[in-house]
PDB file of N, CA and C in Angstrom:
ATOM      1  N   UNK A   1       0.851  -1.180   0.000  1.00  0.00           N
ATOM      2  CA  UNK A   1       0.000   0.000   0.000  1.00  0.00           C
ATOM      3  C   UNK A   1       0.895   1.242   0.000  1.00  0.00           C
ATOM      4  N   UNK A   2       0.190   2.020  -0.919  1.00  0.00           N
ATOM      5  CA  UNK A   2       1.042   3.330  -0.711  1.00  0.00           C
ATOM      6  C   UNK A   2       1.275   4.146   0.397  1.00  0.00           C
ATOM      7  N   UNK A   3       2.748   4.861   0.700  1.00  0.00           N
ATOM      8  CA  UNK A   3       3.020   5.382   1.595  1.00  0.00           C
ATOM      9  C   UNK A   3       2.761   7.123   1.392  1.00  0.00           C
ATOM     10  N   UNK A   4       2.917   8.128   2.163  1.00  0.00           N
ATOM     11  CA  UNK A   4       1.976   9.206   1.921  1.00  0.00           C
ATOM     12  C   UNK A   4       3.298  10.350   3.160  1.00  0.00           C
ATOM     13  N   UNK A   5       3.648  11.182   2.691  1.00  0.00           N
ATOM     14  CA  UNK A   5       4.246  12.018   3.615  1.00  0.00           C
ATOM     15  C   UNK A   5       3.013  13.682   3.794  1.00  0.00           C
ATOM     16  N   UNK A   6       3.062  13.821   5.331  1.00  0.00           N
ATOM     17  CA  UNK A   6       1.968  15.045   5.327  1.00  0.00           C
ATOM     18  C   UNK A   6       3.160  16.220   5.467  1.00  0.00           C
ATOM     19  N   UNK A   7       3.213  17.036   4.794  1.00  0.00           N
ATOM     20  CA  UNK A   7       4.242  18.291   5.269  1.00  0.00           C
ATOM     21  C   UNK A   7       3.273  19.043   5.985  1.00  0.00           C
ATOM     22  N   UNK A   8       3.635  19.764   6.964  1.00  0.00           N
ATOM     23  CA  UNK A   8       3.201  20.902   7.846  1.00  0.00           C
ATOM     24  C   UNK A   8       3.857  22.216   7.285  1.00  0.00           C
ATOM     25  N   UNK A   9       3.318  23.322   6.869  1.00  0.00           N
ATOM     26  CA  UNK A   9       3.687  24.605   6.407  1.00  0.00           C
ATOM     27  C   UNK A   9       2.724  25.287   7.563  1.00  0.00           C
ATOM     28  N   UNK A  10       3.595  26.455   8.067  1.00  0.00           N
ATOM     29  CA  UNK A  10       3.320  27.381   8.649  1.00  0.00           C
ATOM     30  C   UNK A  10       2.631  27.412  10.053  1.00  0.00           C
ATOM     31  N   UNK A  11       1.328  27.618  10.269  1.00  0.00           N
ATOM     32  CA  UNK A  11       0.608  27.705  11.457  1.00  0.00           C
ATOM     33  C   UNK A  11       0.552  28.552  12.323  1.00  0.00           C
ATOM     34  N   UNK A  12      -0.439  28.885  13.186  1.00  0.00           N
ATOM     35  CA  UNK A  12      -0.420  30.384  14.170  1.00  0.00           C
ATOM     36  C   UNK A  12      -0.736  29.013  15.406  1.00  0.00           C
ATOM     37  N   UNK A  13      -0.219  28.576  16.277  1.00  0.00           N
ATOM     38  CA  UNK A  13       0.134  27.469  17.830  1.00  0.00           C
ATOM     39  C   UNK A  13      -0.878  28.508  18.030  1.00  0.00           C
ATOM     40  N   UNK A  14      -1.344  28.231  18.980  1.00  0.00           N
ATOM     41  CA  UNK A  14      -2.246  28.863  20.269  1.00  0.00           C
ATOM     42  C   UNK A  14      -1.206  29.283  21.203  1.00  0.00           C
ATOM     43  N   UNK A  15      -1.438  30.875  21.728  1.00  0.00           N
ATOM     44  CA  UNK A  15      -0.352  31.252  22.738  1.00  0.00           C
ATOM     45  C   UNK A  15      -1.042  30.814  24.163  1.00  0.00           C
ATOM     46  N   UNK A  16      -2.188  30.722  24.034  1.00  0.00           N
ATOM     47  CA  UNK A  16      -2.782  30.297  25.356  1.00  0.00           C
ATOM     48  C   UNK A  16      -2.940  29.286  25.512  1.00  0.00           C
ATOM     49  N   UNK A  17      -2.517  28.621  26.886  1.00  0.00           N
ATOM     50  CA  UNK A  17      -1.697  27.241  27.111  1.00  0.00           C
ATOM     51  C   UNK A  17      -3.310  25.927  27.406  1.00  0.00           C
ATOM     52  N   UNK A  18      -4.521  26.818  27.386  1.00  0.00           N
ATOM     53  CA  UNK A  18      -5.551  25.831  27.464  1.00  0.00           C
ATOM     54  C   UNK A  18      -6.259  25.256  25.943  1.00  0.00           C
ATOM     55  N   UNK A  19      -6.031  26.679  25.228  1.00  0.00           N
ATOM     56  CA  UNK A  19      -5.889  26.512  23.515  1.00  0.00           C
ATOM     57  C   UNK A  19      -5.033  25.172  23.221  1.00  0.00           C
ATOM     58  N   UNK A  20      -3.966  25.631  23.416  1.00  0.00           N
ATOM     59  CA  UNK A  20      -3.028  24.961  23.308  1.00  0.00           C
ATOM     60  C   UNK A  20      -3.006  23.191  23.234  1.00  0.00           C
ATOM     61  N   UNK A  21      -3.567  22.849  24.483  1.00  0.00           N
ATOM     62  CA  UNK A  21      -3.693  22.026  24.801  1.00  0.00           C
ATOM     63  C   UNK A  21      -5.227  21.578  24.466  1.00  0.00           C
ATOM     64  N   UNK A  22      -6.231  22.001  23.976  1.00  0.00           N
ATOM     65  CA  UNK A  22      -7.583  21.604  23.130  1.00  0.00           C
ATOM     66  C   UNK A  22      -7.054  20.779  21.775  1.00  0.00           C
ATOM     67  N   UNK A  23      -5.892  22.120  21.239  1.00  0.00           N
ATOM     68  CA  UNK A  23      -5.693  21.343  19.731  1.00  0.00           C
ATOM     69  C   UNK A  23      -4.822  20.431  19.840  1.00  0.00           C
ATOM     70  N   UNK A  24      -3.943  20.443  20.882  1.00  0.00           N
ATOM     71  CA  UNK A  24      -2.852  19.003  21.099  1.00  0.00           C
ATOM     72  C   UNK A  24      -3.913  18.020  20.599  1.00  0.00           C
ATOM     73  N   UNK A  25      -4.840  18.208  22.120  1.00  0.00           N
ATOM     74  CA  UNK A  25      -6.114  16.574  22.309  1.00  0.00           C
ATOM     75  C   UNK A  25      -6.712  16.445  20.854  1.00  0.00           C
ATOM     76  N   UNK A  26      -7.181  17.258  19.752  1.00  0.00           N
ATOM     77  CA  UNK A  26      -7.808  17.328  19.167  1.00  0.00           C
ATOM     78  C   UNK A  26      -6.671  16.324  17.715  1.00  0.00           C
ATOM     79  N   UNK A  27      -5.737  17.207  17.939  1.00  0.00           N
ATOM     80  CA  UNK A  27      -4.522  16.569  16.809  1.00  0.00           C
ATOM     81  C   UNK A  27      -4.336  14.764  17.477  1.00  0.00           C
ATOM     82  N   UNK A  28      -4.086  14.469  18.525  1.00  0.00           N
ATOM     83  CA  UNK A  28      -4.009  13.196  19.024  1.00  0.00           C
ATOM     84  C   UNK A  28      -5.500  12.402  18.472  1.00  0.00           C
ATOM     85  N   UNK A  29      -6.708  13.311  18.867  1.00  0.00           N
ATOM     86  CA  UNK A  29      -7.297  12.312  18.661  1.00  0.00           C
ATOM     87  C   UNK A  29      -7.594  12.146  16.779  1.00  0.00           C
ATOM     88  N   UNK A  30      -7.142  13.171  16.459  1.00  0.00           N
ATOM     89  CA  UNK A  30      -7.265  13.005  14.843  1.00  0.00           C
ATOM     90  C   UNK A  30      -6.033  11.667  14.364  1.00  0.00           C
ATOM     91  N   UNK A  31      -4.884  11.402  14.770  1.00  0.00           N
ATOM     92  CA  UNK A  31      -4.115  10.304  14.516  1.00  0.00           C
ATOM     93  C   UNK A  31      -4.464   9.271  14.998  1.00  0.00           C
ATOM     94  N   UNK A  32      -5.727   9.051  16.484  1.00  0.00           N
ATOM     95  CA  UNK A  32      -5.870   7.876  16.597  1.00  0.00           C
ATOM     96  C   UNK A  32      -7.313   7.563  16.310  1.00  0.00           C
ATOM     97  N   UNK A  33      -7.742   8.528  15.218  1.00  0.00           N
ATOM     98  CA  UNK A  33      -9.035   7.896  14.407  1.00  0.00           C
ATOM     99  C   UNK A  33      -8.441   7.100  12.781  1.00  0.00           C
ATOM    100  N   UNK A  34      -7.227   7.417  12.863  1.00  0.00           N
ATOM    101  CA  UNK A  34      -6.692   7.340  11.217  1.00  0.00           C
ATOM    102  C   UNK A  34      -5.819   5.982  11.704  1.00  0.00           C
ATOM    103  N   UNK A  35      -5.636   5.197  13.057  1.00  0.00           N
ATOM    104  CA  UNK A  35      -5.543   4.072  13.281  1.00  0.00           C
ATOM    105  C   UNK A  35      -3.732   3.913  12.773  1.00  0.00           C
ATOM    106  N   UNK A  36      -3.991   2.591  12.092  1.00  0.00           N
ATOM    107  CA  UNK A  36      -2.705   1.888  11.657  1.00  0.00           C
ATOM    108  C   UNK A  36      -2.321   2.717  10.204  1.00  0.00           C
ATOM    109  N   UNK A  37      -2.865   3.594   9.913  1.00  0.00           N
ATOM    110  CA  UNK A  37      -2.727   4.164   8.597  1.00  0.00           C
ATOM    111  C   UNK A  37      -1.299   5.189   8.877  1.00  0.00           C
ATOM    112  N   UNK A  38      -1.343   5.370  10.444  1.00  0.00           N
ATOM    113  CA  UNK A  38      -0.136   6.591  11.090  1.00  0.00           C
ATOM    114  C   UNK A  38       0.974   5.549  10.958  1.00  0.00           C
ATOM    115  N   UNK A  39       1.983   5.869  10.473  1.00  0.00           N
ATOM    116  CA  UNK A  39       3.152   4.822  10.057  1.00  0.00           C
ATOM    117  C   UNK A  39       4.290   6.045  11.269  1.00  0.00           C
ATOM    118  N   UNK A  40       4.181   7.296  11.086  1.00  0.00           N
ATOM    119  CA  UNK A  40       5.073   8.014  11.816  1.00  0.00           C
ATOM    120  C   UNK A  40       4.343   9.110  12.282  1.00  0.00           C
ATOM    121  N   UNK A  41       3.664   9.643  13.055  1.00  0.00           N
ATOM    122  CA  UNK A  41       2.383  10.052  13.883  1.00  0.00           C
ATOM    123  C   UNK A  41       2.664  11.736  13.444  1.00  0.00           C
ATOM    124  N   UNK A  42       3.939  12.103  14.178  1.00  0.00           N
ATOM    125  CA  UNK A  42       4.286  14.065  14.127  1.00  0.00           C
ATOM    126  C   UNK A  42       5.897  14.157  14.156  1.00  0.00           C
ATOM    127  N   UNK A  43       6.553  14.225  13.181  1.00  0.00           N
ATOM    128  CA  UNK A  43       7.569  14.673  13.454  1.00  0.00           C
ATOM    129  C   UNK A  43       8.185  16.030  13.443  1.00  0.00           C
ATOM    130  N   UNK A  44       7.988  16.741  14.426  1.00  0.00           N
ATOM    131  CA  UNK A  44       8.392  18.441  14.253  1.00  0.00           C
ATOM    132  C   UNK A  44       9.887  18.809  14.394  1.00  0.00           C
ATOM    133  N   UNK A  45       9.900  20.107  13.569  1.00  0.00           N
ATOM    134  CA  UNK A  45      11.176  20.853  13.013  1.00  0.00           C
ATOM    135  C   UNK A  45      11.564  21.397  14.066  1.00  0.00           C
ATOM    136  N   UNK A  46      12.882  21.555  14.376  1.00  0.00           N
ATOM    137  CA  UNK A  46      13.416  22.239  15.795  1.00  0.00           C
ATOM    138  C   UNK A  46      14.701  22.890  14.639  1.00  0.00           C
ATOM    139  N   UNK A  47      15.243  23.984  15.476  1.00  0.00           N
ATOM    140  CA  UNK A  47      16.602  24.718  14.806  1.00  0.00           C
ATOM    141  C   UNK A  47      16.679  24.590  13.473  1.00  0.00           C
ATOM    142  N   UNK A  48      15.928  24.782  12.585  1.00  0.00           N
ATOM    143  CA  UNK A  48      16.136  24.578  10.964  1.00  0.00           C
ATOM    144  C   UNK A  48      17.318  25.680  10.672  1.00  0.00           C
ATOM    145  N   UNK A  49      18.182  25.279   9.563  1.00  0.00           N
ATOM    146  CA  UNK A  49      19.009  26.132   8.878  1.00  0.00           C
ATOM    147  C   UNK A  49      19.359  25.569   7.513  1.00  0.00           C
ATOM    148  N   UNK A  50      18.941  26.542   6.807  1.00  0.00           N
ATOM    149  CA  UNK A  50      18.631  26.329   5.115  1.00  0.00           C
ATOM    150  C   UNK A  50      20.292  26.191   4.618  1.00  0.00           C
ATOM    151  N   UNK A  51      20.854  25.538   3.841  1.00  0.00           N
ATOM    152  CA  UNK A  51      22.595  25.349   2.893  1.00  0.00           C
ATOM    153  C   UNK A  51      21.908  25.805   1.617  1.00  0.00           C
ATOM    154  N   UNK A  52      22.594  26.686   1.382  1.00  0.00           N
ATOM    155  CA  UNK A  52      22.445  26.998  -0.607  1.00  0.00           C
ATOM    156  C   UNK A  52      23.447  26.464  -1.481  1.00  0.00           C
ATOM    157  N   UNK A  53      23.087  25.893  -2.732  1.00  0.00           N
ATOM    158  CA  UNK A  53      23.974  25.598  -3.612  1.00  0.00           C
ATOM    159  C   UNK A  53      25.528  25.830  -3.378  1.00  0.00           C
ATOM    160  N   UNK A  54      25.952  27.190  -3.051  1.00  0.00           N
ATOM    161  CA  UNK A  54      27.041  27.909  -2.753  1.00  0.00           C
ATOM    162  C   UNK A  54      27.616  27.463  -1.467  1.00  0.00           C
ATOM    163  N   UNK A  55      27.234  26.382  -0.818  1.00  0.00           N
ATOM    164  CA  UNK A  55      27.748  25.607   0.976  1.00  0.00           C
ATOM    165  C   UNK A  55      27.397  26.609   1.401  1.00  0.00           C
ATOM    166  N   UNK A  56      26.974  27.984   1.306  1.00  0.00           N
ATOM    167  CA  UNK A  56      26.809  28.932   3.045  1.00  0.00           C
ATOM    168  C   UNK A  56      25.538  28.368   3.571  1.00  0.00           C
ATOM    169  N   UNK A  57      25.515  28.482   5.085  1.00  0.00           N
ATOM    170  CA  UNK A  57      24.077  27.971   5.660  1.00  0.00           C
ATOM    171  C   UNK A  57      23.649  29.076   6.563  1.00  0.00           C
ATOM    172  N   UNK A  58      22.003  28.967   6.766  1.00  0.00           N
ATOM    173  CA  UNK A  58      21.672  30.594   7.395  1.00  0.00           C
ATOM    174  C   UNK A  58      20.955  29.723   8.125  1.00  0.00           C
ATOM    175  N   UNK A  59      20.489  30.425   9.267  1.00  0.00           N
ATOM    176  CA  UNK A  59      18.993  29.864  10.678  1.00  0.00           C
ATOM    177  C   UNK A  59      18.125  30.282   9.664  1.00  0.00           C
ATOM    178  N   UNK A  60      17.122  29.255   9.767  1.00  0.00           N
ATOM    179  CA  UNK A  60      15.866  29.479   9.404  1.00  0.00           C
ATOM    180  C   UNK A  60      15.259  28.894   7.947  1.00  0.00           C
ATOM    181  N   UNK A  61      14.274  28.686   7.885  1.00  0.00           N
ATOM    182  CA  UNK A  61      13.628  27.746   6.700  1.00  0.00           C
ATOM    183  C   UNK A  61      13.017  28.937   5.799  1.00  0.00           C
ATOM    184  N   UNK A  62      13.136  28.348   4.258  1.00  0.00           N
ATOM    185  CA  UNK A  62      12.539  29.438   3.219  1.00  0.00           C
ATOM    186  C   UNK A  62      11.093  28.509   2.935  1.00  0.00           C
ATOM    187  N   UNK A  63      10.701  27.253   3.349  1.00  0.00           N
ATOM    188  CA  UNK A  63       9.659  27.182   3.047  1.00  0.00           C
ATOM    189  C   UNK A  63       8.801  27.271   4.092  1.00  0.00           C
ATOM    190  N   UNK A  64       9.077  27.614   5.191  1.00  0.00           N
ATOM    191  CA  UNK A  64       7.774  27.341   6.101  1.00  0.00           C
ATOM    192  C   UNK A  64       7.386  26.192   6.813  1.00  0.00           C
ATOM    193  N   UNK A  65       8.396  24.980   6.167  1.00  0.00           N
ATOM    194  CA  UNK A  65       8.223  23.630   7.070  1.00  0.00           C
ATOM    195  C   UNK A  65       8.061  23.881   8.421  1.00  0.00           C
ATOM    196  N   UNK A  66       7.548  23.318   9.505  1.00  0.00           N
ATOM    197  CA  UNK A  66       7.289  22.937  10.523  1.00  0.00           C
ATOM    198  C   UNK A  66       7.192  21.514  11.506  1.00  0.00           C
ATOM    199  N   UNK A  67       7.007  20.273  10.133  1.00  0.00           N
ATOM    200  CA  UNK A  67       6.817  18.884  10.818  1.00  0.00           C
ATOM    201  C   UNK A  67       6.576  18.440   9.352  1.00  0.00           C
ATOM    202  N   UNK A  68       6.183  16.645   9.531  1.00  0.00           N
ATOM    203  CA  UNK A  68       5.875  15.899   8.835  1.00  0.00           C
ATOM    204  C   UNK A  68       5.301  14.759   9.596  1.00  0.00           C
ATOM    205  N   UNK A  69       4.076  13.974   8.838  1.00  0.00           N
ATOM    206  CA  UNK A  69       3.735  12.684   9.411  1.00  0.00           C
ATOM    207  C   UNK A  69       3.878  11.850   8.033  1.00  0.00           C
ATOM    208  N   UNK A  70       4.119  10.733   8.446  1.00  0.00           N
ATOM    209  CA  UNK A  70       4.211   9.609   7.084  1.00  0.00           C
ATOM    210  C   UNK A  70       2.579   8.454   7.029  1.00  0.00           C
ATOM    211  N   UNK A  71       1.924   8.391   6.438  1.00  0.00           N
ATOM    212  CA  UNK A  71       0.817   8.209   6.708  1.00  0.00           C
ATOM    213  C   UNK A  71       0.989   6.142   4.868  1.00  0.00           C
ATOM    214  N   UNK A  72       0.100   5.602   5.843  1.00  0.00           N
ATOM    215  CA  UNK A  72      -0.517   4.526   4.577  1.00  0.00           C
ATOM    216  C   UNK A  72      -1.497   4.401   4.573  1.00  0.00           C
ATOM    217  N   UNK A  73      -1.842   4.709   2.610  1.00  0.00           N
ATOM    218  CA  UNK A  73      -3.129   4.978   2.768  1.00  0.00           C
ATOM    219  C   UNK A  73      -3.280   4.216   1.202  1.00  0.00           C
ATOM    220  N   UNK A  74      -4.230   3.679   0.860  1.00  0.00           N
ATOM    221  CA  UNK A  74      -5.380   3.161  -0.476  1.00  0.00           C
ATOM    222  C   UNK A  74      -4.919   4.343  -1.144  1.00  0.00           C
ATOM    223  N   UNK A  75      -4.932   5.337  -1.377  1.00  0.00           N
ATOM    224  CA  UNK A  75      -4.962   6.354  -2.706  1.00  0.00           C
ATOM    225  C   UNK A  75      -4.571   7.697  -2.168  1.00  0.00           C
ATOM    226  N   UNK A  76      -4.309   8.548  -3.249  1.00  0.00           N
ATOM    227  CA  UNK A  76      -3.803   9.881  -3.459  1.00  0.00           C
ATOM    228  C   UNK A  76      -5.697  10.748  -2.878  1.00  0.00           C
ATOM    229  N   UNK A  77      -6.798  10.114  -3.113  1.00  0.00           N
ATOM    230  CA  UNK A  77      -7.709  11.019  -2.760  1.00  0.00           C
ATOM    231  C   UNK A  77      -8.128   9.931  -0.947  1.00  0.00           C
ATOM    232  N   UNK A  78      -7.687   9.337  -0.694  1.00  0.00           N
ATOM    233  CA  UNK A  78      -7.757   8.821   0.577  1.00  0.00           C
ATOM    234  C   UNK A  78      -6.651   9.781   1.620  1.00  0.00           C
ATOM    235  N   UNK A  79      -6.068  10.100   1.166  1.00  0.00           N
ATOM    236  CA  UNK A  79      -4.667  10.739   1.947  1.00  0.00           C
ATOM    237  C   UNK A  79      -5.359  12.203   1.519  1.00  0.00           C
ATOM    238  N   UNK A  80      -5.493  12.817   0.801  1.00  0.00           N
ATOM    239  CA  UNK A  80      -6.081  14.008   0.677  1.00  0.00           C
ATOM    240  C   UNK A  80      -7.197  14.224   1.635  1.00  0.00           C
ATOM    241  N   UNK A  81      -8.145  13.387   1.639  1.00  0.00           N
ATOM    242  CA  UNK A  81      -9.584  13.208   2.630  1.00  0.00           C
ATOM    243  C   UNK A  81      -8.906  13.041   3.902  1.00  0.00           C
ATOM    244  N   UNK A  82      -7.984  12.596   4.530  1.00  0.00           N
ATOM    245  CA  UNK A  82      -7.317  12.464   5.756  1.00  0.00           C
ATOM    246  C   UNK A  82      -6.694  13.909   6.378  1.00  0.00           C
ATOM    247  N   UNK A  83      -6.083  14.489   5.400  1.00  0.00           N
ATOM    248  CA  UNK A  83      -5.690  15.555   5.486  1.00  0.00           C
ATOM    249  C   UNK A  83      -6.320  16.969   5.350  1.00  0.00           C
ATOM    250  N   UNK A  84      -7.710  16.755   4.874  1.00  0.00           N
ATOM    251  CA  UNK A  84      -8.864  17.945   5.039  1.00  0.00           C
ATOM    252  C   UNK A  84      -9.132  17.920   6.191  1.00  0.00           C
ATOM    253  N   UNK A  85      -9.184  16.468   7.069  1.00  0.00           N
ATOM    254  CA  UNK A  85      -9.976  16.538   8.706  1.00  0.00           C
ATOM    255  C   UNK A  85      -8.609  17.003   9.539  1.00  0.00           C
ATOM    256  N   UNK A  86      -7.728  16.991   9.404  1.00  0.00           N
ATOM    257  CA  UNK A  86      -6.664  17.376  10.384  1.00  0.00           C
ATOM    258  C   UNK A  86      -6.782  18.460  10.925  1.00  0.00           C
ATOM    259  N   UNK A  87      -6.282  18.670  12.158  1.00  0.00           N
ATOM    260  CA  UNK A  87      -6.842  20.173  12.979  1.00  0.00           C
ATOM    261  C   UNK A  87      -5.789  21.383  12.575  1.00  0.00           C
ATOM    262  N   UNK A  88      -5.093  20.848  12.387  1.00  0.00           N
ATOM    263  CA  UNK A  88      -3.731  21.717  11.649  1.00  0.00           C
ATOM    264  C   UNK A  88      -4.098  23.013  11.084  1.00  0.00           C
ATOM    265  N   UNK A  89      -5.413  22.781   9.923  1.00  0.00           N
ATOM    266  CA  UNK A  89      -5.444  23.708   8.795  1.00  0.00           C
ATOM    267  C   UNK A  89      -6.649  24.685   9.818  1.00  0.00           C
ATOM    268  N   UNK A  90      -6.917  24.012  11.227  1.00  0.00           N
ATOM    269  CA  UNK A  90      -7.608  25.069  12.119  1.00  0.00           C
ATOM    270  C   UNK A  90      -6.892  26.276  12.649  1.00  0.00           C
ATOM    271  N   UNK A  91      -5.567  26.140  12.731  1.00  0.00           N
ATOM    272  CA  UNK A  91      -4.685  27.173  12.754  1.00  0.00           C
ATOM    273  C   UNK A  91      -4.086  27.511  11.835  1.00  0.00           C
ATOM    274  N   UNK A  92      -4.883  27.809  10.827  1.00  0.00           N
ATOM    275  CA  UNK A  92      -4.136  28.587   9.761  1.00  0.00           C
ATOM    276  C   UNK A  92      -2.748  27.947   8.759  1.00  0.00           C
ATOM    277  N   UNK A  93      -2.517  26.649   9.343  1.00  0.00           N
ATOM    278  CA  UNK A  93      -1.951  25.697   8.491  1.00  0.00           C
ATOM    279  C   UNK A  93      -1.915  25.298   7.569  1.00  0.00           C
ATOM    280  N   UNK A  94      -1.040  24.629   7.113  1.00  0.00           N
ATOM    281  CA  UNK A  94      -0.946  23.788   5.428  1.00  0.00           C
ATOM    282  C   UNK A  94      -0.721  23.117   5.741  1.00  0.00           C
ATOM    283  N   UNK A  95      -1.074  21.928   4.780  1.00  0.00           N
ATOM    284  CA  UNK A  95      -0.593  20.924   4.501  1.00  0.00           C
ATOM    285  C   UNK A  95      -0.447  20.135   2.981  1.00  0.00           C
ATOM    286  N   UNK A  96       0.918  19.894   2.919  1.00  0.00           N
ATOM    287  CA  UNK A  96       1.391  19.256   1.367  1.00  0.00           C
ATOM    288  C   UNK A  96       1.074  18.020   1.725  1.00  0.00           C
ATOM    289  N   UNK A  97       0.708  16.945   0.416  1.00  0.00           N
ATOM    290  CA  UNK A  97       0.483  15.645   0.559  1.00  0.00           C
ATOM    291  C   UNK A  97       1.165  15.330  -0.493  1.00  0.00           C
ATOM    292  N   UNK A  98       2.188  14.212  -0.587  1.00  0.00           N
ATOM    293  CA  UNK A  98       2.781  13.459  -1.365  1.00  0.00           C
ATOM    294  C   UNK A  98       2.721  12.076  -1.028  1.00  0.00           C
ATOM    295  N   UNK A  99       3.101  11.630  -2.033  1.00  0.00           N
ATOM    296  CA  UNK A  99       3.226  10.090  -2.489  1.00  0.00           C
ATOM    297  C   UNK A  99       5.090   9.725  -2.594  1.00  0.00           C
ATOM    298  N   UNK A 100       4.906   8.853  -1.203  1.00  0.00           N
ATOM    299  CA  UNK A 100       6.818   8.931  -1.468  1.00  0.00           C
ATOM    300  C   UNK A 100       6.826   7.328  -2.155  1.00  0.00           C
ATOM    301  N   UNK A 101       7.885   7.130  -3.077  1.00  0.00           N
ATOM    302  CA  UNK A 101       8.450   6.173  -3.842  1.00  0.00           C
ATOM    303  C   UNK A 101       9.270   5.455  -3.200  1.00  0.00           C
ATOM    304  N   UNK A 102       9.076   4.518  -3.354  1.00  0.00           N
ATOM    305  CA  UNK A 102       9.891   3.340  -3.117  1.00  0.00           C
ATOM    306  C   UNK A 102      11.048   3.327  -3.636  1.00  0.00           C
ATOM    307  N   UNK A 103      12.465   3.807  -3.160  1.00  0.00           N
ATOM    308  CA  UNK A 103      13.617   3.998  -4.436  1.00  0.00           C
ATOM    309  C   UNK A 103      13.973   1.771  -4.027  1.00  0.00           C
ATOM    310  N   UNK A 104      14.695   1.476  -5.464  1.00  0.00           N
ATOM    311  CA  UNK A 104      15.028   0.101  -5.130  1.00  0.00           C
ATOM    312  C   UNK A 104      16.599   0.311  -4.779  1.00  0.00           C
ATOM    313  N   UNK A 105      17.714  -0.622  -4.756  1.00  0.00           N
ATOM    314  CA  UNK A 105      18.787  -0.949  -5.175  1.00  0.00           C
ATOM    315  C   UNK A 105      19.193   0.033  -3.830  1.00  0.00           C
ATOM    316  N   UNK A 106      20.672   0.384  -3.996  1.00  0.00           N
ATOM    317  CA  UNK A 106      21.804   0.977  -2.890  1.00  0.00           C
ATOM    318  C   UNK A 106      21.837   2.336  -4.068  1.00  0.00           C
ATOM    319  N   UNK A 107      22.467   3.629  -3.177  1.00  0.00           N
ATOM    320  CA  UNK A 107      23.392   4.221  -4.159  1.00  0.00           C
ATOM    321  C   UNK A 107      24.542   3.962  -4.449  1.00  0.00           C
ATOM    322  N   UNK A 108      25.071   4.440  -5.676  1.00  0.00           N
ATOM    323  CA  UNK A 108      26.138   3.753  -6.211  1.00  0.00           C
ATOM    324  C   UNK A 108      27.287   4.128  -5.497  1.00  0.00           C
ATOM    325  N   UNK A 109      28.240   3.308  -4.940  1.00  0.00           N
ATOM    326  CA  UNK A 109      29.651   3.139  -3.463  1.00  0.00           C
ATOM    327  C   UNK A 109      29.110   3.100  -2.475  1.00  0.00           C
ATOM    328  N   UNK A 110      27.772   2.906  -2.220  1.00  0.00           N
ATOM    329  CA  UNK A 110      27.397   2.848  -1.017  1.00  0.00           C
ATOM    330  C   UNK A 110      28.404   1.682  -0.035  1.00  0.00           C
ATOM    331  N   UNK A 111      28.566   2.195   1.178  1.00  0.00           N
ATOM    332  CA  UNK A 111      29.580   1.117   2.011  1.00  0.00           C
ATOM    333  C   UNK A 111      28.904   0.103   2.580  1.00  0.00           C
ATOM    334  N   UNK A 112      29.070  -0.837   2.398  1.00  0.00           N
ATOM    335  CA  UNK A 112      28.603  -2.221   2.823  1.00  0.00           C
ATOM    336  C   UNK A 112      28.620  -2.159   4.361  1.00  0.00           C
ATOM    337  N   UNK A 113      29.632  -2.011   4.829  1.00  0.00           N
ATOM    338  CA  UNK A 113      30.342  -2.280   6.192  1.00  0.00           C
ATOM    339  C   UNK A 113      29.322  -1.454   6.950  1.00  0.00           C
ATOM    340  N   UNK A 114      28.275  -0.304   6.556  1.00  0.00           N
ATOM    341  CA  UNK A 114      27.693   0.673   7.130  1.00  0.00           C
ATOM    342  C   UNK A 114      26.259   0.280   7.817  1.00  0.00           C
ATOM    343  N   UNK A 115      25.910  -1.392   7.442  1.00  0.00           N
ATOM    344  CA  UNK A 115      24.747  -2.051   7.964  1.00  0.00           C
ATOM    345  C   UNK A 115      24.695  -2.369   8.942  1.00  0.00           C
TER     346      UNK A 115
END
């Protein structure tokens, strides 16, 4: 079954810590209605710093990332429908949905010894 990455762009958190904690419960209970389909539940961005072509690296992200969940799902409009109910886009959130690929084989010199 296909695998499904959710990107998180942007969001306004709740500064008030009972807010706060509504949309936590609300985001929890949105991953444990979507069951075994959560392959990797929330993984959030801490200290981002963007590298340009040129090796310099700066603090801070040019897209707005924030997190990712990896989700399995039946289809591209099953993972879309998953991702309309998320509480996320209640704060002013995004969310990208992709379809990640299965790469096969090693890259090429990959080190053996590294398993």
């Amino acid at each position: 079954m296909p695998q499904y990455i959710f990107v998180y762009l942007g969001g306004e958190y709740p500064t008030d810590p009972k807010e706060g904690q509504l949309h936590l419960e609300k985001y929890q209970q949105w991953l444990n209605d979507l069951g075994d389909a959560v392959l990797s539940p929330a993984v959030p961005f801490k200290d981002t710093h963007t590298v340009q072509a040129d090796g310099s690296a700066s603090q801070g992200s040019i897209s707005a990332m924030s997190g990712l969940s990896i989700m399995r799902m039946a289809s591209m409009q099953e993972a879309i429908a998953a991702a309309q109910s998320c509480p996320f886009l209640e704060i002013n959130g995004v969310l990208e949905v992709s379809e990640l690929i299965e790469m096969s084989g090693r890259a090429p010199g990959a080190n053996d010894s590294m398993n």
